[in-house]
PDB file of N, CA and C in Angstrom:
ATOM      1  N   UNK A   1     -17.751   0.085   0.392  1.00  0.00           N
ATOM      2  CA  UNK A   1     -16.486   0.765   0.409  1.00  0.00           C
ATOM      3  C   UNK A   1     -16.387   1.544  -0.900  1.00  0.00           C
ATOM      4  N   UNK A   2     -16.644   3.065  -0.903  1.00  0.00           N
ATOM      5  CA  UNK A   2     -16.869   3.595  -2.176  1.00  0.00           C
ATOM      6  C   UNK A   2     -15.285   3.921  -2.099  1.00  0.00           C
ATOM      7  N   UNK A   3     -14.303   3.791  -3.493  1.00  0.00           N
ATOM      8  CA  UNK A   3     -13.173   4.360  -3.827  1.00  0.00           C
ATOM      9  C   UNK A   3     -13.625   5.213  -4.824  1.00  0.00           C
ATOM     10  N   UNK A   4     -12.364   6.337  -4.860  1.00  0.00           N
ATOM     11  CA  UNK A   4     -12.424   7.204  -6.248  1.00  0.00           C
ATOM     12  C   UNK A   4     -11.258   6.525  -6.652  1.00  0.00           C
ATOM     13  N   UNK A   5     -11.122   6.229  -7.747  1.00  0.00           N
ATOM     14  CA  UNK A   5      -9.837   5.328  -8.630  1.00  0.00           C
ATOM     15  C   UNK A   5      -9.069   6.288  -9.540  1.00  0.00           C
ATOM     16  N   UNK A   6      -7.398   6.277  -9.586  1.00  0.00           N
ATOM     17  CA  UNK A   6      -6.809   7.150 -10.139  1.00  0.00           C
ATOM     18  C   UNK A   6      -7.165   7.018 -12.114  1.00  0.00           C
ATOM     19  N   UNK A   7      -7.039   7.801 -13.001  1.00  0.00           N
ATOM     20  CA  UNK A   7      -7.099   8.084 -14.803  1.00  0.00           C
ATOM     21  C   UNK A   7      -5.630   7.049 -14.609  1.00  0.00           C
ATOM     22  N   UNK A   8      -6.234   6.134 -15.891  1.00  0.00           N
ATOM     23  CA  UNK A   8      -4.971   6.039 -16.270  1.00  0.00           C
ATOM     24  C   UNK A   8      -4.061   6.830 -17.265  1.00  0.00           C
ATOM     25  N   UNK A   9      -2.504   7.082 -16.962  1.00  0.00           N
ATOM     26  CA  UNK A   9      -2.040   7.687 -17.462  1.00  0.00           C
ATOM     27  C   UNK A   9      -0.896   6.545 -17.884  1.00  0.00           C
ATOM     28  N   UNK A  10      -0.733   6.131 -19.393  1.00  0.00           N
ATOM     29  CA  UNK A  10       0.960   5.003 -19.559  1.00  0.00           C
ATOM     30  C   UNK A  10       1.870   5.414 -18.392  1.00  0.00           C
ATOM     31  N   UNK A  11       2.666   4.769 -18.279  1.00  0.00           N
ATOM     32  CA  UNK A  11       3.368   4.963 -17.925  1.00  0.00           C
ATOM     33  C   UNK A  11       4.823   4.071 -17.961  1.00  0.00           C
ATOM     34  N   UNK A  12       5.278   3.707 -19.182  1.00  0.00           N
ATOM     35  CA  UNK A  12       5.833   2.752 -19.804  1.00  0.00           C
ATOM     36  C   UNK A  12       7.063   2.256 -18.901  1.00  0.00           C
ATOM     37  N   UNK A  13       7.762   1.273 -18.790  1.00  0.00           N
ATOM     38  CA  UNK A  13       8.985   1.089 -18.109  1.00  0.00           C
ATOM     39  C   UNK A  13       9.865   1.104 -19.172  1.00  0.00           C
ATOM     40  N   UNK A  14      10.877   1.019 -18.476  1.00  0.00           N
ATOM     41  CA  UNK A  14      12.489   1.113 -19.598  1.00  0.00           C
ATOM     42  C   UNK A  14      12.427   0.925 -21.278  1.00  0.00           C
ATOM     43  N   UNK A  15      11.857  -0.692 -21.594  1.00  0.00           N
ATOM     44  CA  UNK A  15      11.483  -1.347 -22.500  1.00  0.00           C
ATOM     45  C   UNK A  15      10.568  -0.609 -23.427  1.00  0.00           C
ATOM     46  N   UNK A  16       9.717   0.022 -22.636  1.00  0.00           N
ATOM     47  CA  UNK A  16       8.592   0.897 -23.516  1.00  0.00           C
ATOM     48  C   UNK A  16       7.229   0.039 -23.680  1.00  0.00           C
ATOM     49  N   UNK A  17       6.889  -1.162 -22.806  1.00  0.00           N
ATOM     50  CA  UNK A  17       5.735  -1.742 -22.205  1.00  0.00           C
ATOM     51  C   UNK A  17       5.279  -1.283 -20.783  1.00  0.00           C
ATOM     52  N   UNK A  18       4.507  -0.615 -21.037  1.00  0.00           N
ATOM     53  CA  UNK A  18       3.767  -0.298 -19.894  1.00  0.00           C
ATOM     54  C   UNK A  18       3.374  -1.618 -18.641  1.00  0.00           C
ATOM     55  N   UNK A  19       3.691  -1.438 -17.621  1.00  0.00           N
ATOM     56  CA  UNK A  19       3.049  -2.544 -17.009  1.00  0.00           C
ATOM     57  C   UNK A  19       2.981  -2.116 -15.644  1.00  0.00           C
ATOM     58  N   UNK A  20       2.038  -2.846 -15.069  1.00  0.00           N
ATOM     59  CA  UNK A  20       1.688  -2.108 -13.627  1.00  0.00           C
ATOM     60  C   UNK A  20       0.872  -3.033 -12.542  1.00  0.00           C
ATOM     61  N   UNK A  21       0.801  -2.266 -11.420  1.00  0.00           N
ATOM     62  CA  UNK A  21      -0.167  -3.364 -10.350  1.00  0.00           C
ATOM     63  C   UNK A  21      -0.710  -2.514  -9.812  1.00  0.00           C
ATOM     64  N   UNK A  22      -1.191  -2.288  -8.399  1.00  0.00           N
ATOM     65  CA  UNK A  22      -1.909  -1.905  -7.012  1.00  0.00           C
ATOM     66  C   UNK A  22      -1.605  -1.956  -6.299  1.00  0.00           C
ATOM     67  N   UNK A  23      -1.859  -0.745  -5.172  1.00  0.00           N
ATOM     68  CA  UNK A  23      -1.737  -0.614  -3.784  1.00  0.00           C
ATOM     69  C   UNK A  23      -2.692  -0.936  -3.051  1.00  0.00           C
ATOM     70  N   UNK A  24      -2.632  -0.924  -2.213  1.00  0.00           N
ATOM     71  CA  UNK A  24      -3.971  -0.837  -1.031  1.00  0.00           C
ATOM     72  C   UNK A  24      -3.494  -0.783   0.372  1.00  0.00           C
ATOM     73  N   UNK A  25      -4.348  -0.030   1.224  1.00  0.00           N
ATOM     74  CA  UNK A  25      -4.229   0.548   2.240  1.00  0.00           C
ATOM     75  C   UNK A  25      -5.351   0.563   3.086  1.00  0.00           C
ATOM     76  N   UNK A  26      -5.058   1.446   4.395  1.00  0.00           N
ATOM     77  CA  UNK A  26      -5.727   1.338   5.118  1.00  0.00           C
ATOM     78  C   UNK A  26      -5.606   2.766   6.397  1.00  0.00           C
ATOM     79  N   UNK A  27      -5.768   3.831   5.956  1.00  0.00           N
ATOM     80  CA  UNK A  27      -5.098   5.050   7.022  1.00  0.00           C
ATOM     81  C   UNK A  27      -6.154   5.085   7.740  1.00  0.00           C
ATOM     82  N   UNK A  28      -5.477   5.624   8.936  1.00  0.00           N
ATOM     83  CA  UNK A  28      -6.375   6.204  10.274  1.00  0.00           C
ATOM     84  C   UNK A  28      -5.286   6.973  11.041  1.00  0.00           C
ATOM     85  N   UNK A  29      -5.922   7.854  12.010  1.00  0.00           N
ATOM     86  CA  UNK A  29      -5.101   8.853  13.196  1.00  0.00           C
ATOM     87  C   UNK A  29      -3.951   8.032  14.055  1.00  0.00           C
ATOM     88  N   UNK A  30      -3.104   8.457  13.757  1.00  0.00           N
ATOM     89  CA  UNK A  30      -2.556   7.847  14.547  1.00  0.00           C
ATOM     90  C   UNK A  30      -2.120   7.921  16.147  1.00  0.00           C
ATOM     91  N   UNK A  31      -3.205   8.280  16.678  1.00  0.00           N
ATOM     92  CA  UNK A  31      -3.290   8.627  17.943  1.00  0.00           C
ATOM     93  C   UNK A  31      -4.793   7.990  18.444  1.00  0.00           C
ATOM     94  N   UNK A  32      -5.945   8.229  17.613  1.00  0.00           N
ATOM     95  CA  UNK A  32      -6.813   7.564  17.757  1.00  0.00           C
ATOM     96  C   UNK A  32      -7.334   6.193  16.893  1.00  0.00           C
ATOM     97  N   UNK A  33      -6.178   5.975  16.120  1.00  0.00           N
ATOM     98  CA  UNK A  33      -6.664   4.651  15.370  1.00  0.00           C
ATOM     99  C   UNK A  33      -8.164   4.669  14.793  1.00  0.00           C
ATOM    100  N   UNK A  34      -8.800   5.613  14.766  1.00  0.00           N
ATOM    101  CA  UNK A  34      -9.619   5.831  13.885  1.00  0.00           C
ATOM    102  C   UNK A  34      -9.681   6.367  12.452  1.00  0.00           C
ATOM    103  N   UNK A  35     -10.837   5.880  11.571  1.00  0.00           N
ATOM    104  CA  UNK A  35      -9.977   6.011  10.076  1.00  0.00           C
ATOM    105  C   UNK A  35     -10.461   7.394   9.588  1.00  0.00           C
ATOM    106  N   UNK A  36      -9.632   7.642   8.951  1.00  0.00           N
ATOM    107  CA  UNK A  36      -9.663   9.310   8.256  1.00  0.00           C
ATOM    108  C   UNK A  36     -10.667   9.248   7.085  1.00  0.00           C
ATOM    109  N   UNK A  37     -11.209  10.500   6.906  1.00  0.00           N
ATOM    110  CA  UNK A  37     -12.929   9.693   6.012  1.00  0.00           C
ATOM    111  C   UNK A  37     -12.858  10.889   5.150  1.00  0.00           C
ATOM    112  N   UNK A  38     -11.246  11.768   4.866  1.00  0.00           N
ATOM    113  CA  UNK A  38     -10.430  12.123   3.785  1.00  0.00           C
ATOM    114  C   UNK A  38      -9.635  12.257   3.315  1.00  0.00           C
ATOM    115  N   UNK A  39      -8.904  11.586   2.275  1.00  0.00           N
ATOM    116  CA  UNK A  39      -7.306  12.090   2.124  1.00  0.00           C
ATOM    117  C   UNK A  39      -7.268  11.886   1.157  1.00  0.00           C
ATOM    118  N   UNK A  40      -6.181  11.915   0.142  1.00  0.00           N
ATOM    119  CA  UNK A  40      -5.860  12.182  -0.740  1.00  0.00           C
ATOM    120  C   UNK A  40      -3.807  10.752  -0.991  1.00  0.00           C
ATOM    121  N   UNK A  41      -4.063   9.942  -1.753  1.00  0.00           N
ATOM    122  CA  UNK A  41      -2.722   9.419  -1.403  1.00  0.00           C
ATOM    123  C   UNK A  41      -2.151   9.030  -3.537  1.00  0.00           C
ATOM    124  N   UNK A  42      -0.880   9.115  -3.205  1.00  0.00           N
ATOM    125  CA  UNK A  42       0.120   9.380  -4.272  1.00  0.00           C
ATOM    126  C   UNK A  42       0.744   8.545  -4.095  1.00  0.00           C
ATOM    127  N   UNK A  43       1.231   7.827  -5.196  1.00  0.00           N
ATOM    128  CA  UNK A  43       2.097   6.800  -5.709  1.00  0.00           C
ATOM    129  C   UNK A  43       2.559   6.497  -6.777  1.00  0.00           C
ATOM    130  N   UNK A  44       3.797   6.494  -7.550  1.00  0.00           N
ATOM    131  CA  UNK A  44       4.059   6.368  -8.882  1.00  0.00           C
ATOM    132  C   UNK A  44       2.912   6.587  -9.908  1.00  0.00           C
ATOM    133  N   UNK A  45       3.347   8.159  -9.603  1.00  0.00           N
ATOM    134  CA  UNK A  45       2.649   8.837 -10.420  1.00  0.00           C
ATOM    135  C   UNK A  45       1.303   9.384 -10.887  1.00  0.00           C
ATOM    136  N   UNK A  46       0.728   8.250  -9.994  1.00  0.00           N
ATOM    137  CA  UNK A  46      -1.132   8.240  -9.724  1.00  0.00           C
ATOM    138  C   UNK A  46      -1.463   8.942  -8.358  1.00  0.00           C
ATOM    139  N   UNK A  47      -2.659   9.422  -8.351  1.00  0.00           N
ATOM    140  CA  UNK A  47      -2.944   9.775  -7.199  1.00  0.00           C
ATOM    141  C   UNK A  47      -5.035   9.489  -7.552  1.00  0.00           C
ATOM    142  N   UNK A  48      -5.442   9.556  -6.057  1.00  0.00           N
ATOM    143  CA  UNK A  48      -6.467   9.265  -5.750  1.00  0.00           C
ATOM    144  C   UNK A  48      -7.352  10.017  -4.502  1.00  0.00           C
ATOM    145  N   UNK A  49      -8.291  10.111  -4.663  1.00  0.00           N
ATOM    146  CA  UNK A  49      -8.945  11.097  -3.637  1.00  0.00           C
ATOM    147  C   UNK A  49      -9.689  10.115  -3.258  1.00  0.00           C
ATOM    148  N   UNK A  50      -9.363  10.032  -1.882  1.00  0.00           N
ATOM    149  CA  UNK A  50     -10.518   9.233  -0.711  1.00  0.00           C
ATOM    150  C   UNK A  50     -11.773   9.555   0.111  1.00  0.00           C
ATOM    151  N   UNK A  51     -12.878   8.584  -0.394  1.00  0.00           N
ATOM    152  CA  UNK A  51     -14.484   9.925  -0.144  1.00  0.00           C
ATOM    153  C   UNK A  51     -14.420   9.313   1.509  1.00  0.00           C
ATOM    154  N   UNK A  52     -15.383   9.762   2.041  1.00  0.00           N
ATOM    155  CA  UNK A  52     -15.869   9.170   3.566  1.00  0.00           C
ATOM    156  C   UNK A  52     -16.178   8.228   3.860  1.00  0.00           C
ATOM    157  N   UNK A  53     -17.269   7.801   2.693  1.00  0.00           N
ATOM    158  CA  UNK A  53     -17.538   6.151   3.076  1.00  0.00           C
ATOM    159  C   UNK A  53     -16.451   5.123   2.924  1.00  0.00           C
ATOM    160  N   UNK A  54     -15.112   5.135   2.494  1.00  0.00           N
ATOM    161  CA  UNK A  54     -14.292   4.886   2.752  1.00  0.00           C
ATOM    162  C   UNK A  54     -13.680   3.740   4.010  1.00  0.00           C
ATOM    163  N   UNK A  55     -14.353   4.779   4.981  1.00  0.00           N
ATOM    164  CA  UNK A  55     -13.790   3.988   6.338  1.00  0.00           C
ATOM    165  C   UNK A  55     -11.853   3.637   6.267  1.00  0.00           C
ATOM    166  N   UNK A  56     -11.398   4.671   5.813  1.00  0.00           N
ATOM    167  CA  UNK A  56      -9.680   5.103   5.589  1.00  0.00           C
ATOM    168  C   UNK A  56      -9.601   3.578   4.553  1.00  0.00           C
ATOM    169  N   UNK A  57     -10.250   3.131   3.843  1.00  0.00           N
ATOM    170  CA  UNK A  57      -9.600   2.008   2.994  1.00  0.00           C
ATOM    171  C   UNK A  57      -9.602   2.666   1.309  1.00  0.00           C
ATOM    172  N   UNK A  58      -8.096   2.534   0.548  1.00  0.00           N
ATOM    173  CA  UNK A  58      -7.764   2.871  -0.465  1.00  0.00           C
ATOM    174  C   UNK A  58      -7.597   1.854  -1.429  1.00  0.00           C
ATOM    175  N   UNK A  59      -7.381   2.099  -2.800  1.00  0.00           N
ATOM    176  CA  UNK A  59      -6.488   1.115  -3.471  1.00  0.00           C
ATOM    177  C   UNK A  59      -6.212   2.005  -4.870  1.00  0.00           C
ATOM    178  N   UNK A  60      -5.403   2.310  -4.746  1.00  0.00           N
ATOM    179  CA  UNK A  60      -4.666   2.713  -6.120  1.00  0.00           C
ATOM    180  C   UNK A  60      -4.186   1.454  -7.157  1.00  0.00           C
ATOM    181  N   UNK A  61      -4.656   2.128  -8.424  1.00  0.00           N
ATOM    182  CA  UNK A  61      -4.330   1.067  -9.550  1.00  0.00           C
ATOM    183  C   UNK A  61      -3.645   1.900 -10.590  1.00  0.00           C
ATOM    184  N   UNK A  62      -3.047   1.261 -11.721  1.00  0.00           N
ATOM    185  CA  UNK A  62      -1.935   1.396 -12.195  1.00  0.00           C
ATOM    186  C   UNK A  62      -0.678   2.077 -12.102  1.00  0.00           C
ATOM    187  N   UNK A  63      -0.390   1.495 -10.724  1.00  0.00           N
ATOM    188  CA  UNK A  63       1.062   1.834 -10.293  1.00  0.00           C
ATOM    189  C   UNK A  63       2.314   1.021 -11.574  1.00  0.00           C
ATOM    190  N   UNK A  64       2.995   2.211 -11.504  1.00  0.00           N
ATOM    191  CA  UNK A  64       4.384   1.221 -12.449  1.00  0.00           C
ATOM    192  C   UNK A  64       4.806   0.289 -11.230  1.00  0.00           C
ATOM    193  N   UNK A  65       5.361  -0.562 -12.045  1.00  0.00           N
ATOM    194  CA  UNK A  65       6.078  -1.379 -10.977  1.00  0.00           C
ATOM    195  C   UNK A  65       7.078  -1.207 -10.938  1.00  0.00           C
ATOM    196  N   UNK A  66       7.880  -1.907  -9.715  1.00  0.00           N
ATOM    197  CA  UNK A  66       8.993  -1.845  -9.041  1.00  0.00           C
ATOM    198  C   UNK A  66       8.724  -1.008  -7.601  1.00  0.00           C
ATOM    199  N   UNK A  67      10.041  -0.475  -6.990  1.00  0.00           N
ATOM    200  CA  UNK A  67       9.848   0.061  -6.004  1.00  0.00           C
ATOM    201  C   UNK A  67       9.640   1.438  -5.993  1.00  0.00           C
ATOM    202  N   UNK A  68       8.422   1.924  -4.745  1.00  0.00           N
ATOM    203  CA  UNK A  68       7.689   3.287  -4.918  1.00  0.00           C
ATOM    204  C   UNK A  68       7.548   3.809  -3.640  1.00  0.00           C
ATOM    205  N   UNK A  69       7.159   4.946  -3.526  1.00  0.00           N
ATOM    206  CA  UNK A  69       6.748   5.493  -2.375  1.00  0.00           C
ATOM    207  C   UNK A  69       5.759   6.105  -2.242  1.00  0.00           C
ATOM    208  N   UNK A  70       5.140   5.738  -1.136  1.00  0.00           N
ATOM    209  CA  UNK A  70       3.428   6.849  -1.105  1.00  0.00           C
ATOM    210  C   UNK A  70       3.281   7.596  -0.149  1.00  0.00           C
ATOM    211  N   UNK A  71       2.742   8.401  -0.744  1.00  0.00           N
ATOM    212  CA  UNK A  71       2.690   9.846   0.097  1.00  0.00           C
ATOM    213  C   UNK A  71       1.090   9.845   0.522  1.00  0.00           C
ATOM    214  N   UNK A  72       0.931  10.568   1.725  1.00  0.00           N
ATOM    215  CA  UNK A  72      -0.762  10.757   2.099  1.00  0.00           C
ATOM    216  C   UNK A  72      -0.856  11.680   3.111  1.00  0.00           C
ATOM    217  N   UNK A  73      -1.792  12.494   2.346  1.00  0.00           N
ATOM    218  CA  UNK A  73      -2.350  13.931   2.382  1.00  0.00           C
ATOM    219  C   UNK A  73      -3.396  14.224   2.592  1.00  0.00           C
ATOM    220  N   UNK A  74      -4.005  14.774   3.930  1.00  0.00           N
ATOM    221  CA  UNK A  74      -4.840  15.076   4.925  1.00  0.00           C
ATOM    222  C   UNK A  74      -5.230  16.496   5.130  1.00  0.00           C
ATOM    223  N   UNK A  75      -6.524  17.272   5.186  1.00  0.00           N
ATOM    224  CA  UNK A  75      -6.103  18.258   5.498  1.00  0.00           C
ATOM    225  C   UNK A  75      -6.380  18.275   7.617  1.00  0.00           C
ATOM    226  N   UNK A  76      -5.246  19.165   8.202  1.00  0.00           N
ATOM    227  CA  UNK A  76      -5.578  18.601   9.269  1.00  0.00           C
ATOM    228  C   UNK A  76      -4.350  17.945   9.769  1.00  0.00           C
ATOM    229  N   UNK A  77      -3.406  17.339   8.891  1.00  0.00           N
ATOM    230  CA  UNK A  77      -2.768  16.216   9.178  1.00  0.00           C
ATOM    231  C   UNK A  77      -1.095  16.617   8.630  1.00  0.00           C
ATOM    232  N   UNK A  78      -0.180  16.133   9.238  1.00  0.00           N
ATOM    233  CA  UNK A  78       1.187  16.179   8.258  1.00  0.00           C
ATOM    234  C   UNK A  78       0.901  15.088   7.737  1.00  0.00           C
ATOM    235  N   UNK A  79       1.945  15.804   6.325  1.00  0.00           N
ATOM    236  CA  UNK A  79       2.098  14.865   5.293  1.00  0.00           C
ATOM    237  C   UNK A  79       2.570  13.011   5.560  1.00  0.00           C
ATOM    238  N   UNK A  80       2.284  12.193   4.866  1.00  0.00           N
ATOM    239  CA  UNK A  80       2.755  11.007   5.470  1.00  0.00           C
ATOM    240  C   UNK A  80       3.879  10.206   4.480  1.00  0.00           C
ATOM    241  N   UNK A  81       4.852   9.691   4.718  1.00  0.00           N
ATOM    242  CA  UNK A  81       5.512   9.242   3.302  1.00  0.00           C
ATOM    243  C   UNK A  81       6.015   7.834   4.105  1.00  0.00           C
ATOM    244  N   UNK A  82       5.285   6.797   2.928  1.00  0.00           N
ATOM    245  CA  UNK A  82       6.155   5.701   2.748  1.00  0.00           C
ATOM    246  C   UNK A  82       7.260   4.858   2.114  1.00  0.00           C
ATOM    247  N   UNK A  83       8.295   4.749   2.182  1.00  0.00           N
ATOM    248  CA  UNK A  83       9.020   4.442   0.827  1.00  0.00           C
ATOM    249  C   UNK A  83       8.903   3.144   0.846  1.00  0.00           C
ATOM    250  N   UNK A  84       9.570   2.570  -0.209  1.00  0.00           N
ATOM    251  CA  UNK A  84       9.834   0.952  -0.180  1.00  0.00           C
ATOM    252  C   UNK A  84       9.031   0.089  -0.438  1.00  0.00           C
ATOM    253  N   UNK A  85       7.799   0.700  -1.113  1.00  0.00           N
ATOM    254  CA  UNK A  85       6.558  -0.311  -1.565  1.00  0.00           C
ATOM    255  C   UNK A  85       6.954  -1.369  -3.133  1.00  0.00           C
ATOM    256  N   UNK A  86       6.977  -2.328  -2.864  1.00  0.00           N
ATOM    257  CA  UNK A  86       7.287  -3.416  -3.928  1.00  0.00           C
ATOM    258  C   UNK A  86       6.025  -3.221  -5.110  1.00  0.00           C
ATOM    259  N   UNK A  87       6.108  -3.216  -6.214  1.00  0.00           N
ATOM    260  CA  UNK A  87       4.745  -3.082  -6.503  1.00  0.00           C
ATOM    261  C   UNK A  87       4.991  -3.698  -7.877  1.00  0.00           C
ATOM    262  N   UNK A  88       4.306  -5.176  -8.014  1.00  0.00           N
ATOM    263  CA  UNK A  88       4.669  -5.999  -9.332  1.00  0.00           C
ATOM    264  C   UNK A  88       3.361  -6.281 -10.284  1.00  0.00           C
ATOM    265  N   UNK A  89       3.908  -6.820 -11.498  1.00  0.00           N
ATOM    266  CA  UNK A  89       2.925  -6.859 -12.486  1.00  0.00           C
ATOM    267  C   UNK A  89       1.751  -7.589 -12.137  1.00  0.00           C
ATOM    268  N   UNK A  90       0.558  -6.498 -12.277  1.00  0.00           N
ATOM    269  CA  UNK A  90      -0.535  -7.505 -12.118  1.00  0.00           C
ATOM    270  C   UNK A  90      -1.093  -7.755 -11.125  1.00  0.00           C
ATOM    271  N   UNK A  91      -0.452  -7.349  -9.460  1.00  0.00           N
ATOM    272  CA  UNK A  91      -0.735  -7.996  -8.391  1.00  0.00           C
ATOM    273  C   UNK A  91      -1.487  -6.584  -7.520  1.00  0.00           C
ATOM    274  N   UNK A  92      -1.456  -6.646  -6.774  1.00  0.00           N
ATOM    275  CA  UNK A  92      -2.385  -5.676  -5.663  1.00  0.00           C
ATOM    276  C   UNK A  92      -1.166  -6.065  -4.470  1.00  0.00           C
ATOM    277  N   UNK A  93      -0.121  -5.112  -4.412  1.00  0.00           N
ATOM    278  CA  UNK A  93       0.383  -5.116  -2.931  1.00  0.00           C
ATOM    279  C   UNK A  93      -0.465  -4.692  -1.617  1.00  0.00           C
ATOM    280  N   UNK A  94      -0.463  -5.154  -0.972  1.00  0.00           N
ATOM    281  CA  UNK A  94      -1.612  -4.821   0.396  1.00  0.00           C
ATOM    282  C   UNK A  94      -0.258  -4.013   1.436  1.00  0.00           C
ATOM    283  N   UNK A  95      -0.474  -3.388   2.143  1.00  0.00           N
ATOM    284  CA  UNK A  95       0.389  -2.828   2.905  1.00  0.00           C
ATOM    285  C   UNK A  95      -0.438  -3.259   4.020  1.00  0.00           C
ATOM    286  N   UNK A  96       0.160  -4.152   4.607  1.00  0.00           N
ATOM    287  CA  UNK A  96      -0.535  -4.564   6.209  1.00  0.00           C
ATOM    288  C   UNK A  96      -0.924  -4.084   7.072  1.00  0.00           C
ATOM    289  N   UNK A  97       0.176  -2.760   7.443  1.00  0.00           N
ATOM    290  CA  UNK A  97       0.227  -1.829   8.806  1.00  0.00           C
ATOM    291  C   UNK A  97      -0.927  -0.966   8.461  1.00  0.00           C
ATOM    292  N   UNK A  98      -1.482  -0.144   9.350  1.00  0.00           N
ATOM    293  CA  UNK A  98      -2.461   0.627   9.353  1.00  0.00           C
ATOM    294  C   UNK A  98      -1.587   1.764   9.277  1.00  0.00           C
ATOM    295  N   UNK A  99      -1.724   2.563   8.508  1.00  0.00           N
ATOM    296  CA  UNK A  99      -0.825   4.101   7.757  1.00  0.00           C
ATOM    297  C   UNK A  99      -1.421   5.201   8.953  1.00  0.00           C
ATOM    298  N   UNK A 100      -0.551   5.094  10.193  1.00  0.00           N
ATOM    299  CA  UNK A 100      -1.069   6.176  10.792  1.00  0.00           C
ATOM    300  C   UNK A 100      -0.807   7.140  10.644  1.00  0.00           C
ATOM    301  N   UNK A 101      -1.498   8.718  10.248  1.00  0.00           N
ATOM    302  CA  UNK A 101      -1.427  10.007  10.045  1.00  0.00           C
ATOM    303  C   UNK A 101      -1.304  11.198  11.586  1.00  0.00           C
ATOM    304  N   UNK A 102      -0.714  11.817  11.194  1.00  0.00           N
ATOM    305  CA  UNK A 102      -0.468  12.711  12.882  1.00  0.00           C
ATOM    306  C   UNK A 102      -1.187  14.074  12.905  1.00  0.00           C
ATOM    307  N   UNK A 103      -1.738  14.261  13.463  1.00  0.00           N
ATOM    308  CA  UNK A 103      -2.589  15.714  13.469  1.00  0.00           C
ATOM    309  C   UNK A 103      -1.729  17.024  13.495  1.00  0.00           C
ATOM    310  N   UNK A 104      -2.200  17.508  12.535  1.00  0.00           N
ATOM    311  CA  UNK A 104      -1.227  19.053  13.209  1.00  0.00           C
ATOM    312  C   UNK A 104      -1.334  19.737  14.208  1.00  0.00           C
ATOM    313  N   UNK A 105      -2.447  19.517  15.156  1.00  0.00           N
ATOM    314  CA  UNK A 105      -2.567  20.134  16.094  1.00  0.00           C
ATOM    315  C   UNK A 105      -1.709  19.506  17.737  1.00  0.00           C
ATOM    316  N   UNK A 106      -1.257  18.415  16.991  1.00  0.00           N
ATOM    317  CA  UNK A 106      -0.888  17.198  18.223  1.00  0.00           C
ATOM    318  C   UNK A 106      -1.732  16.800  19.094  1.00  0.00           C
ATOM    319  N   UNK A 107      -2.998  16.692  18.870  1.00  0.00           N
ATOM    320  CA  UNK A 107      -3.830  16.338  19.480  1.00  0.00           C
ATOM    321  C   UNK A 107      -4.580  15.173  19.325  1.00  0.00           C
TER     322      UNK A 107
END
C-alpha cells in the first residue's frame, strides 16, 4: 500500500502546542464500489496525493485535532466533503464507511 504522506506544517492549537493525529480512509466509485487509484484528499490543513497502488486506501497525518472536514478530489469525479471527523491527540481516526465518489459523467 504505497501512500504519499502530507509536509508537516505546525499547526499550533489555541494554547500554542501543536498537537495532532490521523485520518484514514478508504475511497472508491460510488456506483461501482471500486477503488479510485487517484485522488487527492484535504483535511485540516494537510493535504495528500493518492498514487495507484493505493487500492483507494489513504491516511493523512498531522491533522490538528478536534473536529474537521475532508474534502476528496478526483479528476473525473465531483468534489466529495465530509464534515464531522473527530480527530484526537495521537490517535489515527479510521473512518469506517467506504468514501464513495460520483462520476461526473453519471455513469
Amino acid at each position: 500500500m504505497a501512500l504519499v504522506l502530507a509536509a508537516c506544517s505546525p499547526n499550533p492549537n489555541g494554547q500554542g502546542v501543536a498537537e495532532f493525529g490521523s485520518v484514514q480512509g478508504r475511497v472508491v466509485d460510488a456506483k461501482t464500489q471500486q477503488p479510485i487509484q487517484q485522488f487527492t484528499v484535504t483535511i485540516g490543513g494537510q493535504t495528500v496525493s493518492v498514487s495507484p497502488a493505493s487500492q483507494g486506501v489513504f491516511k493523512v497525518d498531522h491533522v490538528p485535532i478536534g473536529t474537521q472536514s475532508l474534502q476528496v478530489y478526483a479528476i473525473g469525479y465531483q468534489t466529495f466533503q465530509l464534515p464531522g471527523i473527530v480527530v484526537q491527540k495521537d490517535q489515527t481516526t479510521n473512518i469506517d464507511q467506504l468514501i464513495g465518489i460520483v462520476s461526473n459523467s453519471g455513469l
